[in-house]
C-alpha atoms as a PDB file:
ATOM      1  CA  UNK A   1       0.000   0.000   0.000  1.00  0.00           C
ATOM      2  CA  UNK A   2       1.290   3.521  -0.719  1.00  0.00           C
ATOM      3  CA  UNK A   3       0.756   6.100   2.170  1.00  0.00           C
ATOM      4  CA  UNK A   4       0.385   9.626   1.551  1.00  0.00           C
ATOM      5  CA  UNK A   5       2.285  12.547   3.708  1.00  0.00           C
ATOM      6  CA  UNK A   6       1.715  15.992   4.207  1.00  0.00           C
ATOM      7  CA  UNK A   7       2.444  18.493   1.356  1.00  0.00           C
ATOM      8  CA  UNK A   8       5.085  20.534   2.321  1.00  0.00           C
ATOM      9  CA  UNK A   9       6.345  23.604   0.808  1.00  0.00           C
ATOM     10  CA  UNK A  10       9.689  25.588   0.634  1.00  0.00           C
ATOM     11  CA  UNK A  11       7.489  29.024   0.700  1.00  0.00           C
ATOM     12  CA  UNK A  12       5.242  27.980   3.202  1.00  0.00           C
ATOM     13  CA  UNK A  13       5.048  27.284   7.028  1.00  0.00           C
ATOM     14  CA  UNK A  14       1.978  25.636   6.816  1.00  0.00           C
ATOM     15  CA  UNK A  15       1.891  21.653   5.499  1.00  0.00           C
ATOM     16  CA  UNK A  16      -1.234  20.499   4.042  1.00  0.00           C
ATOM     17  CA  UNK A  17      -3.156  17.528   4.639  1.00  0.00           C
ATOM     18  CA  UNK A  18      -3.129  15.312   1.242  1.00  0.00           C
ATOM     19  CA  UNK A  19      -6.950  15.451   1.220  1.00  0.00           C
ATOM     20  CA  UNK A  20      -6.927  18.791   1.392  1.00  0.00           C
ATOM     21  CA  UNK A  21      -7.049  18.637  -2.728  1.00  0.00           C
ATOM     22  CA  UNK A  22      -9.447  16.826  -4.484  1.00  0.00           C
ATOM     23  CA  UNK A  23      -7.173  13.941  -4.911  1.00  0.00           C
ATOM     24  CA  UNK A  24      -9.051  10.506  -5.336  1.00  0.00           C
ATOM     25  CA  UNK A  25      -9.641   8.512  -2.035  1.00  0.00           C
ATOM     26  CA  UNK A  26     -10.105   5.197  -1.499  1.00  0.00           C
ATOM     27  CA  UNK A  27     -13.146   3.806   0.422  1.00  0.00           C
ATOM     28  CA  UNK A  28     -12.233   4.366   3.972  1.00  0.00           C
ATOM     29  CA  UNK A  29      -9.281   6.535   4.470  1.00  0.00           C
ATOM     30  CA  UNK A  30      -7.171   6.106   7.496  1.00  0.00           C
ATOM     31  CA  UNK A  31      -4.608   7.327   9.608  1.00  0.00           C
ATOM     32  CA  UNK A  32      -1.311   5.442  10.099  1.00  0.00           C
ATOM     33  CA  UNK A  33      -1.800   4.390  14.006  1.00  0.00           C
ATOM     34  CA  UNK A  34       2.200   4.059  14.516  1.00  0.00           C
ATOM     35  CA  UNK A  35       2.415   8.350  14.828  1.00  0.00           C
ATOM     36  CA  UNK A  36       5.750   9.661  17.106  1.00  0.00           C
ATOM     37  CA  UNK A  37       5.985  13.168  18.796  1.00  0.00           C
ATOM     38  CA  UNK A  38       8.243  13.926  15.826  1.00  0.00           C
ATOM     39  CA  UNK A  39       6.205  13.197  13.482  1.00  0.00           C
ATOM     40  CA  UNK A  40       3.327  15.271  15.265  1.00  0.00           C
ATOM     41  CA  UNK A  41       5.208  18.174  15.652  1.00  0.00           C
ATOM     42  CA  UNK A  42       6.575  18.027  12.046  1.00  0.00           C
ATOM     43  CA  UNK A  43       2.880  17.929  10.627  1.00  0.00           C
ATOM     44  CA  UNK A  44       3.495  14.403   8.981  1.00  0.00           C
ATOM     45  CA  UNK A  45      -0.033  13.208   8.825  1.00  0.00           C
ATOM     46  CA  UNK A  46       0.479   9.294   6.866  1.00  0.00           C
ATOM     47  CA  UNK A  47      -2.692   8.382   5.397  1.00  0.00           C
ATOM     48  CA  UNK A  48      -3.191   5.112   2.745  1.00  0.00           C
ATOM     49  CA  UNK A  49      -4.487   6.338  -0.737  1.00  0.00           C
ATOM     50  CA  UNK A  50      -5.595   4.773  -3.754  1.00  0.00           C
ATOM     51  CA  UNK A  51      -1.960   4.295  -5.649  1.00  0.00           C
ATOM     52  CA  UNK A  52      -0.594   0.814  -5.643  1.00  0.00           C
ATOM     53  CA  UNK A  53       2.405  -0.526  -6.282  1.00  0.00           C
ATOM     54  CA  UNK A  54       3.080  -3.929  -7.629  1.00  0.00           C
ATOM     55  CA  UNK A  55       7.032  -5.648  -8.687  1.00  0.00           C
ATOM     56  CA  UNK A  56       7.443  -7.923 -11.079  1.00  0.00           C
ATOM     57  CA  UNK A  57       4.431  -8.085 -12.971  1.00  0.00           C
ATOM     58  CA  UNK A  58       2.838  -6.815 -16.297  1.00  0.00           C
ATOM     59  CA  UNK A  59       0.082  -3.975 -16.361  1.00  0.00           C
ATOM     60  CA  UNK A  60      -1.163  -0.974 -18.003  1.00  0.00           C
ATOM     61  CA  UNK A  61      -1.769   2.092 -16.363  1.00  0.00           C
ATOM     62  CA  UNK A  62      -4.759   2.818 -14.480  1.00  0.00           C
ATOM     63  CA  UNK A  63      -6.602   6.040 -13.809  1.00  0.00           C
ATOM     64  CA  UNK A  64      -8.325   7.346 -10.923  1.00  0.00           C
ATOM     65  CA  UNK A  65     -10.416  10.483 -11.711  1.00  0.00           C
ATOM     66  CA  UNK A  66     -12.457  13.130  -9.560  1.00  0.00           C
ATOM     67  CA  UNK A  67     -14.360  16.206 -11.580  1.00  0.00           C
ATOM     68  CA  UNK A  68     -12.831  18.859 -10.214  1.00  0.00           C
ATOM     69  CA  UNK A  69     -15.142  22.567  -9.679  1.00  0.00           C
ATOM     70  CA  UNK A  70     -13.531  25.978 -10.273  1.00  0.00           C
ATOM     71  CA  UNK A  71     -13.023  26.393  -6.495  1.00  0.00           C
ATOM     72  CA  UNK A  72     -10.995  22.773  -6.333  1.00  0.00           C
ATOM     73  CA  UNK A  73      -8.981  23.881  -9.351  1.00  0.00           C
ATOM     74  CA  UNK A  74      -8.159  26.900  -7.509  1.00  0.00           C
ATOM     75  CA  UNK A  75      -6.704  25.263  -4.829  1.00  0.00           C
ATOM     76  CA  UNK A  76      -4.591  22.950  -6.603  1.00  0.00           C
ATOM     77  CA  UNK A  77      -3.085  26.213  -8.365  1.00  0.00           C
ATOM     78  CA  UNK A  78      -3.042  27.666  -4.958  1.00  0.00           C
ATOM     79  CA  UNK A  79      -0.347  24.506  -4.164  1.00  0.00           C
ATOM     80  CA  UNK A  80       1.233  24.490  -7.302  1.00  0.00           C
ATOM     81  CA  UNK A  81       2.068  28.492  -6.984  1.00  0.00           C
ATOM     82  CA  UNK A  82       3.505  27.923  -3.704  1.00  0.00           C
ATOM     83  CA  UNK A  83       5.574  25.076  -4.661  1.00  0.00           C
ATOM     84  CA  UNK A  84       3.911  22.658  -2.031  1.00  0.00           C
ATOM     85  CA  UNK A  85       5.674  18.992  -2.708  1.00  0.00           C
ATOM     86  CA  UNK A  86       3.947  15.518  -2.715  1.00  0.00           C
ATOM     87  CA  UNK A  87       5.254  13.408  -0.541  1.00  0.00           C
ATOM     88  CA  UNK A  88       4.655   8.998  -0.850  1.00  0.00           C
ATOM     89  CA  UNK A  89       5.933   6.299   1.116  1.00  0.00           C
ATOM     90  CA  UNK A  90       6.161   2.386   0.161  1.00  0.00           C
ATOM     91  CA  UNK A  91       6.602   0.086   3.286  1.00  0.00           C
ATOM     92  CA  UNK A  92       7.782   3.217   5.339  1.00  0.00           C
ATOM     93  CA  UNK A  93      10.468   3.921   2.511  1.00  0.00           C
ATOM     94  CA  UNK A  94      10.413   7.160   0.950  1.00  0.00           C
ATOM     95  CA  UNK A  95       9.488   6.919  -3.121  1.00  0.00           C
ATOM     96  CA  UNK A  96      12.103   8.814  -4.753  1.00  0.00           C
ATOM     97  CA  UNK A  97      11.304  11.277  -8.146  1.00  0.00           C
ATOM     98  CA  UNK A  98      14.161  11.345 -10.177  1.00  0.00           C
ATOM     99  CA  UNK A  99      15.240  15.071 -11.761  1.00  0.00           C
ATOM    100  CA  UNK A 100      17.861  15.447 -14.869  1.00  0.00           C
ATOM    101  CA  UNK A 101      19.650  18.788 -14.190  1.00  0.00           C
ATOM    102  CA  UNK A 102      21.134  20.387 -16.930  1.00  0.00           C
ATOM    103  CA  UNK A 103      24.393  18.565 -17.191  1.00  0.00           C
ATOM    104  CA  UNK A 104      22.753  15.533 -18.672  1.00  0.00           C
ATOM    105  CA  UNK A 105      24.971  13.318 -16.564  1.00  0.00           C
ATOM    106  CA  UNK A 106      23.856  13.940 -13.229  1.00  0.00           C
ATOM    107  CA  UNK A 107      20.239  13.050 -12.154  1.00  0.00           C
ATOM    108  CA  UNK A 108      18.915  14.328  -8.589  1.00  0.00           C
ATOM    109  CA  UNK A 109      16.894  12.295  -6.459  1.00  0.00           C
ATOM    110  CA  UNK A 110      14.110  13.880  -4.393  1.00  0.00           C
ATOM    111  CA  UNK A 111      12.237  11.916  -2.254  1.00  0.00           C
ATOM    112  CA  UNK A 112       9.066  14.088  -3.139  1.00  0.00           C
ATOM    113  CA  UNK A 113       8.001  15.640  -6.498  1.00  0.00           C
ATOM    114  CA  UNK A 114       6.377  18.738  -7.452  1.00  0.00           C
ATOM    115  CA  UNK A 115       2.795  19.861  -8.015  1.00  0.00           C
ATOM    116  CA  UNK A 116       2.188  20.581 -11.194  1.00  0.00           C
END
């Protein structure tokens, strides 16, 4: 199962919860019991969501779609504007997003990516 993190930003103090945004949810959406202080006072809220993540097999790419209104569009330009960063995890590992720089041989790992 892939869990879901606050969205943090580099412009903002503020994190926001992943549901904030009209991202699709799965059925029953729930909090990952094992929370620490640190985590608490860092605003890391892990929730499950509706990616999944399979090795070693063959499949084509699913979608998951919400209609989104003019005031949920808003909001995810809101994020985008503010550079707020999605953050996933994979059995408690951080999923990397990997960035070519302009040298074309180096490639920067982040362990979140970027709205928009």
């Amino acid at each position: 199962m892939i869990f879901v993190n606050s969205m943090r930003s580099l412009s903002e103090a503020v994190p926001l919860d992943f549901y904030s945004l009209k991202y699709p949810k799965p059925k029953e959406v729930f909090q990952d019991p094992g929370e620490n202080l640190g985590q608490l006072l860092m605003g890391d809220k892990l929730q499950n969501s509706k990616y999944v993540f399979k090795v070693n097999q063959n499949t084509t790419c699913s979608t998951s779609a919400v209609k989104l209104g003019e005031n949920d569009v808003g909001d995810f330009i809101k994020a985008i504007n503010s550079k707020y960063r999605v953050h996933m995890m994979y059995e408690m590992m951080d999923l990397l997003a990997v960035h070519a720089t302009n040298d074309s041989n180096v490639e920067v790992h982040l362990s979140s990516y970027r709205k928009g």
